[in-house]
PDB file of N, CA and C in Angstrom:
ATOM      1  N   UNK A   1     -70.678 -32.911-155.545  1.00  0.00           N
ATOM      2  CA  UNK A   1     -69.379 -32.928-156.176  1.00  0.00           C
ATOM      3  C   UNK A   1     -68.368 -32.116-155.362  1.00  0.00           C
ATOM      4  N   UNK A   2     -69.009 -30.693-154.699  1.00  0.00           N
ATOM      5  CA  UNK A   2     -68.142 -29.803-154.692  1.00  0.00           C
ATOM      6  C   UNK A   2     -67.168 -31.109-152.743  1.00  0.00           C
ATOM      7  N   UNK A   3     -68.819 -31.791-152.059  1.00  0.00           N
ATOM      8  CA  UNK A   3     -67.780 -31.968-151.056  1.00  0.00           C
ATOM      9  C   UNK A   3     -66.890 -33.395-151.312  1.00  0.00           C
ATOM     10  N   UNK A   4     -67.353 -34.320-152.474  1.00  0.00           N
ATOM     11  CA  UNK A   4     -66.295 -35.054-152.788  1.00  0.00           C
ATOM     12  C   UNK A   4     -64.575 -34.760-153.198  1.00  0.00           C
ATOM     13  N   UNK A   5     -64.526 -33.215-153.641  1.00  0.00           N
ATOM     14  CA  UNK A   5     -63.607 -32.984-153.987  1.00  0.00           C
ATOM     15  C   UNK A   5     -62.973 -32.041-152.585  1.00  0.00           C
ATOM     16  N   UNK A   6     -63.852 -32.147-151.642  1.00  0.00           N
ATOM     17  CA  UNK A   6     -63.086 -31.692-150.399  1.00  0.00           C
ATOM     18  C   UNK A   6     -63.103 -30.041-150.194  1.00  0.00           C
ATOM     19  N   UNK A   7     -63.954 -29.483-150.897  1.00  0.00           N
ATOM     20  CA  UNK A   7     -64.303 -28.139-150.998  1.00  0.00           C
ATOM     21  C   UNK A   7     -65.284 -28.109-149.588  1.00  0.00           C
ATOM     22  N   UNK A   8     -65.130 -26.826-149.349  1.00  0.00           N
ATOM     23  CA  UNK A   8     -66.081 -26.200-148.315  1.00  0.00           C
ATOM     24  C   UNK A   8     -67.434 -25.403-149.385  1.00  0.00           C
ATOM     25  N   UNK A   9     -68.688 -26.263-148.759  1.00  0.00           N
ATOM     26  CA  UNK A   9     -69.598 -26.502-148.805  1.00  0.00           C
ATOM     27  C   UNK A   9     -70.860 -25.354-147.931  1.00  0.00           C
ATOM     28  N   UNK A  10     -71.690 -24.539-148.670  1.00  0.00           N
ATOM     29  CA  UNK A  10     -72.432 -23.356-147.400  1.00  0.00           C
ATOM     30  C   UNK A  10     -74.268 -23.990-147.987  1.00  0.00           C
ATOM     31  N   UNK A  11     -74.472 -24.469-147.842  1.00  0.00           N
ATOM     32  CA  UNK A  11     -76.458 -24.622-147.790  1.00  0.00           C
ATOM     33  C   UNK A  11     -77.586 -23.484-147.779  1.00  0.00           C
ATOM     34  N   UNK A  12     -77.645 -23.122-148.864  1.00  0.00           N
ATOM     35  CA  UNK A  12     -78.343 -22.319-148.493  1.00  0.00           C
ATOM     36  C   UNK A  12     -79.657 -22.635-148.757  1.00  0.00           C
ATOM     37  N   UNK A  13     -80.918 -23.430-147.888  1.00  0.00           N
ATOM     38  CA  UNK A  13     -81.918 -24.088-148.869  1.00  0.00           C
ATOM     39  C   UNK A  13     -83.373 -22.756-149.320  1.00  0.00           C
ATOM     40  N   UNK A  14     -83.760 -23.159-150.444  1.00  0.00           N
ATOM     41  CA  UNK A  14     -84.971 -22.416-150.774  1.00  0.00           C
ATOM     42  C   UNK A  14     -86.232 -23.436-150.033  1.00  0.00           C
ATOM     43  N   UNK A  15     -86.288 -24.668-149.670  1.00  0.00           N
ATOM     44  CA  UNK A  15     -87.067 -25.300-149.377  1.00  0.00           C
ATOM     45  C   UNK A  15     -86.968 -25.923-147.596  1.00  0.00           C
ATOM     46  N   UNK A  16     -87.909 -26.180-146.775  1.00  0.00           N
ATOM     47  CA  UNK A  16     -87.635 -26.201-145.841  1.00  0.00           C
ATOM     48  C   UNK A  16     -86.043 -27.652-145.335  1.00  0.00           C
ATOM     49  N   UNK A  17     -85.788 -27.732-144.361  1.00  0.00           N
ATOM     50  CA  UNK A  17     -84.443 -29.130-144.740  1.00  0.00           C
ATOM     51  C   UNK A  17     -84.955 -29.924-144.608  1.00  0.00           C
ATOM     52  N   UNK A  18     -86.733 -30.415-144.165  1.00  0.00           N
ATOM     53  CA  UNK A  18     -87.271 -31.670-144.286  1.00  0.00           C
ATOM     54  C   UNK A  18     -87.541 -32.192-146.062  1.00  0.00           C
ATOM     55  N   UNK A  19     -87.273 -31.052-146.771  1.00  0.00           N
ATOM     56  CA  UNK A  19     -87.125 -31.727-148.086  1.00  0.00           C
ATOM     57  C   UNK A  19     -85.737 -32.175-149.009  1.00  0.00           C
ATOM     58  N   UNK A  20     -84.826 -32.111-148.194  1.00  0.00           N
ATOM     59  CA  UNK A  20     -83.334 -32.337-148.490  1.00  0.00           C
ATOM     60  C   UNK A  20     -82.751 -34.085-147.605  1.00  0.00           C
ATOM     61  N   UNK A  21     -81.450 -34.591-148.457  1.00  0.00           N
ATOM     62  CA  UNK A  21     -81.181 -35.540-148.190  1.00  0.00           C
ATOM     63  C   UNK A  21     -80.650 -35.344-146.929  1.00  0.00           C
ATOM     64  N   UNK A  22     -80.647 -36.052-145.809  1.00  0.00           N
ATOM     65  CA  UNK A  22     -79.979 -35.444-144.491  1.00  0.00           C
ATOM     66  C   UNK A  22     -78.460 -35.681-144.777  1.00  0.00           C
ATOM     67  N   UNK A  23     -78.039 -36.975-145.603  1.00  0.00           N
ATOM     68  CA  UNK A  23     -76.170 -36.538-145.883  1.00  0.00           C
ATOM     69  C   UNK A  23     -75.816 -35.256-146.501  1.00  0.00           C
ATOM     70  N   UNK A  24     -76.966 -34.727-146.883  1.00  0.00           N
ATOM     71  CA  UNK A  24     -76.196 -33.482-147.779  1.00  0.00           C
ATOM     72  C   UNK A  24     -76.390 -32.573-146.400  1.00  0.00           C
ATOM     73  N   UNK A  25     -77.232 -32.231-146.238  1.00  0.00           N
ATOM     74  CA  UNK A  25     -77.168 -31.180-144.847  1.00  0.00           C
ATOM     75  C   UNK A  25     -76.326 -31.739-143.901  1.00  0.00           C
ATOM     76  N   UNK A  26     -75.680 -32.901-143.754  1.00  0.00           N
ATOM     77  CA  UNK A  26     -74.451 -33.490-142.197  1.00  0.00           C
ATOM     78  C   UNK A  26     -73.190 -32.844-142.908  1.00  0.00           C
ATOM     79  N   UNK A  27     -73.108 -33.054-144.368  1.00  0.00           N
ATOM     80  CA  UNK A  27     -71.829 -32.601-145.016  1.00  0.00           C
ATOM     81  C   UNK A  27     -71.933 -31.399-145.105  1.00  0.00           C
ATOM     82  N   UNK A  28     -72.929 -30.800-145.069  1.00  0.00           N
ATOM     83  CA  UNK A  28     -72.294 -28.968-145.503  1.00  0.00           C
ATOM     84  C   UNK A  28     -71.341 -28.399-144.777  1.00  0.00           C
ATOM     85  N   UNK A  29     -70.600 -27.368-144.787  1.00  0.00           N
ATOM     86  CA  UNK A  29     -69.743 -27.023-144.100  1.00  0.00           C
ATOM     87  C   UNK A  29     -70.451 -25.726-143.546  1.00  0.00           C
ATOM     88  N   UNK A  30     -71.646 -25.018-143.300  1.00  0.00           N
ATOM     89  CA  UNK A  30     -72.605 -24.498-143.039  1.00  0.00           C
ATOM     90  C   UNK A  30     -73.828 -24.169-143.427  1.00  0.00           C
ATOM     91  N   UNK A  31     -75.032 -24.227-142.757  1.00  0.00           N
ATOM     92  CA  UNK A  31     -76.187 -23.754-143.365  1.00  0.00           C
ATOM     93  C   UNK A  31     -76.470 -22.538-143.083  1.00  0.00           C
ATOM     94  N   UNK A  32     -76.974 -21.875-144.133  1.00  0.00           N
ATOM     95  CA  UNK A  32     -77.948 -20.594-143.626  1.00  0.00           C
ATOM     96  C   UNK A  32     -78.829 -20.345-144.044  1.00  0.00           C
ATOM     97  N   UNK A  33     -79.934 -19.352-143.992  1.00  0.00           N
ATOM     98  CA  UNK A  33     -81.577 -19.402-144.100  1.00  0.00           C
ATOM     99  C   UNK A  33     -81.430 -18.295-145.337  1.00  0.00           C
ATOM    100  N   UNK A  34     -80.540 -17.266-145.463  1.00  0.00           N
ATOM    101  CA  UNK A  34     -79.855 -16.642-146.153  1.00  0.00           C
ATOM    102  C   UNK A  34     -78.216 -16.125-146.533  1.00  0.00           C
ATOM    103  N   UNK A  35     -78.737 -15.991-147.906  1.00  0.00           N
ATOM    104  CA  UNK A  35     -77.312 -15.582-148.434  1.00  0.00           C
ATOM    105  C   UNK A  35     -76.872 -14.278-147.761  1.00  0.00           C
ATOM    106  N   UNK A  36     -77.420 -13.296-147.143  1.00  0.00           N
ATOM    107  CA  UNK A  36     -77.367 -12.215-146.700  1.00  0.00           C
ATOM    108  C   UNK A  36     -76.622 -12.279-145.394  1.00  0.00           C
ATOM    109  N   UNK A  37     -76.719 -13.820-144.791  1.00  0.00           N
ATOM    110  CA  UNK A  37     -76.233 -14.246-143.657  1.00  0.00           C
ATOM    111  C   UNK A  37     -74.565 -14.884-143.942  1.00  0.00           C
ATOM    112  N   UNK A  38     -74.365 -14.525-145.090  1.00  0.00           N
ATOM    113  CA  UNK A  38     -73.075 -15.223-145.540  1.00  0.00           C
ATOM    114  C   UNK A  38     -71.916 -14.091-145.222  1.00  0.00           C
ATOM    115  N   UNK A  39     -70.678 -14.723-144.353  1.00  0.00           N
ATOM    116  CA  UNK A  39     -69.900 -13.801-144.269  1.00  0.00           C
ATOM    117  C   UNK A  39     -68.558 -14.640-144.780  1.00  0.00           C
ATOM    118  N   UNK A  40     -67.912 -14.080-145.614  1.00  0.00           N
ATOM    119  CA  UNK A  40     -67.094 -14.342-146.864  1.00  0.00           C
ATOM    120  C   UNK A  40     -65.709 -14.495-145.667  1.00  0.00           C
ATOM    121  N   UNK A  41     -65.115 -14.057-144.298  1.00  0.00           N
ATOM    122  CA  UNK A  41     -63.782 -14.053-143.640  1.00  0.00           C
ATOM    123  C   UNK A  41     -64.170 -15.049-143.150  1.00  0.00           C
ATOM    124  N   UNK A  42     -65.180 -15.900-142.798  1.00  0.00           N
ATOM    125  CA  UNK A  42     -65.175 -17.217-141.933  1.00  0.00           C
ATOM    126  C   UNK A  42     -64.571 -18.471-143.029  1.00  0.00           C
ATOM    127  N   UNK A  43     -64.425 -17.998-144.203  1.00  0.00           N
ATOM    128  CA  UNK A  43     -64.041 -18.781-145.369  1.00  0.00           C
ATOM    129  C   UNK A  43     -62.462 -18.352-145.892  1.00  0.00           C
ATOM    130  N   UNK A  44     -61.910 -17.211-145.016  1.00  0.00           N
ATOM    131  CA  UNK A  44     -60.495 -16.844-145.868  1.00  0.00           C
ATOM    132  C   UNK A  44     -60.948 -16.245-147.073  1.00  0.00           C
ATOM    133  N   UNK A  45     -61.698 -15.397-147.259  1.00  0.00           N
ATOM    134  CA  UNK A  45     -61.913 -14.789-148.167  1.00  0.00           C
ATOM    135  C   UNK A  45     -62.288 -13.322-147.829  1.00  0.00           C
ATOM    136  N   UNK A  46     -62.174 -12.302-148.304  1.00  0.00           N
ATOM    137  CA  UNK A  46     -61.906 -10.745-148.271  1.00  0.00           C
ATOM    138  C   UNK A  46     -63.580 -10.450-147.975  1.00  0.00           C
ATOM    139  N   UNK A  47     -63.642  -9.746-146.792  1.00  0.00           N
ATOM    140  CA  UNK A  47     -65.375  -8.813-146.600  1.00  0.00           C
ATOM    141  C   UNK A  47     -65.475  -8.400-147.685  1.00  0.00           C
ATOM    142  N   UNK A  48     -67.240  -8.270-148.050  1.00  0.00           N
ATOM    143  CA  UNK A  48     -67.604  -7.840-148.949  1.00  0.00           C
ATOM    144  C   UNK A  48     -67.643  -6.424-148.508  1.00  0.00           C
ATOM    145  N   UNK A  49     -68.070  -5.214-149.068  1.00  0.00           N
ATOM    146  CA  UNK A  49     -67.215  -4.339-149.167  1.00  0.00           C
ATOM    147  C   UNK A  49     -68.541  -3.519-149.046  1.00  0.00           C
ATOM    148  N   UNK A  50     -69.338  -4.145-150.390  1.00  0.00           N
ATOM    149  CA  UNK A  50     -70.870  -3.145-150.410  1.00  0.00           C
ATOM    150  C   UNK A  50     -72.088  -3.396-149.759  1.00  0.00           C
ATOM    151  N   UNK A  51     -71.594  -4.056-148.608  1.00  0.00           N
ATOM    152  CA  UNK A  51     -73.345  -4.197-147.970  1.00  0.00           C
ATOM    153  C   UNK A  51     -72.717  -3.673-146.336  1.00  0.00           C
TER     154      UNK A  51
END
């Protein structure tokens, strides 16, 4: 839904990506292996503050 409506899209899978649809992983607008790997200014959005 979120990339039909043209939203930016981050993957974060719990399962390896051979168990995911490959359009959903071509559309993400990034993957990562973790959320810990997520940095909030590559999105226009303010550093997180507490890590």
């Amino acid at each position: 839904a979120a990339i039909a409506a043209g939203m930016k899209v981050v993957l974060v899978p719990s399962l390896p990506l051979s168990n995911y649809d490959p359009s959903v992983i071509q559309h993400a607008t990034l993957t990562l292996g973790s959320l810990l790997k997520f940095d909030p200014v590559e999105f226009g959005l303010p550093p997180f503050d507490d890590i």
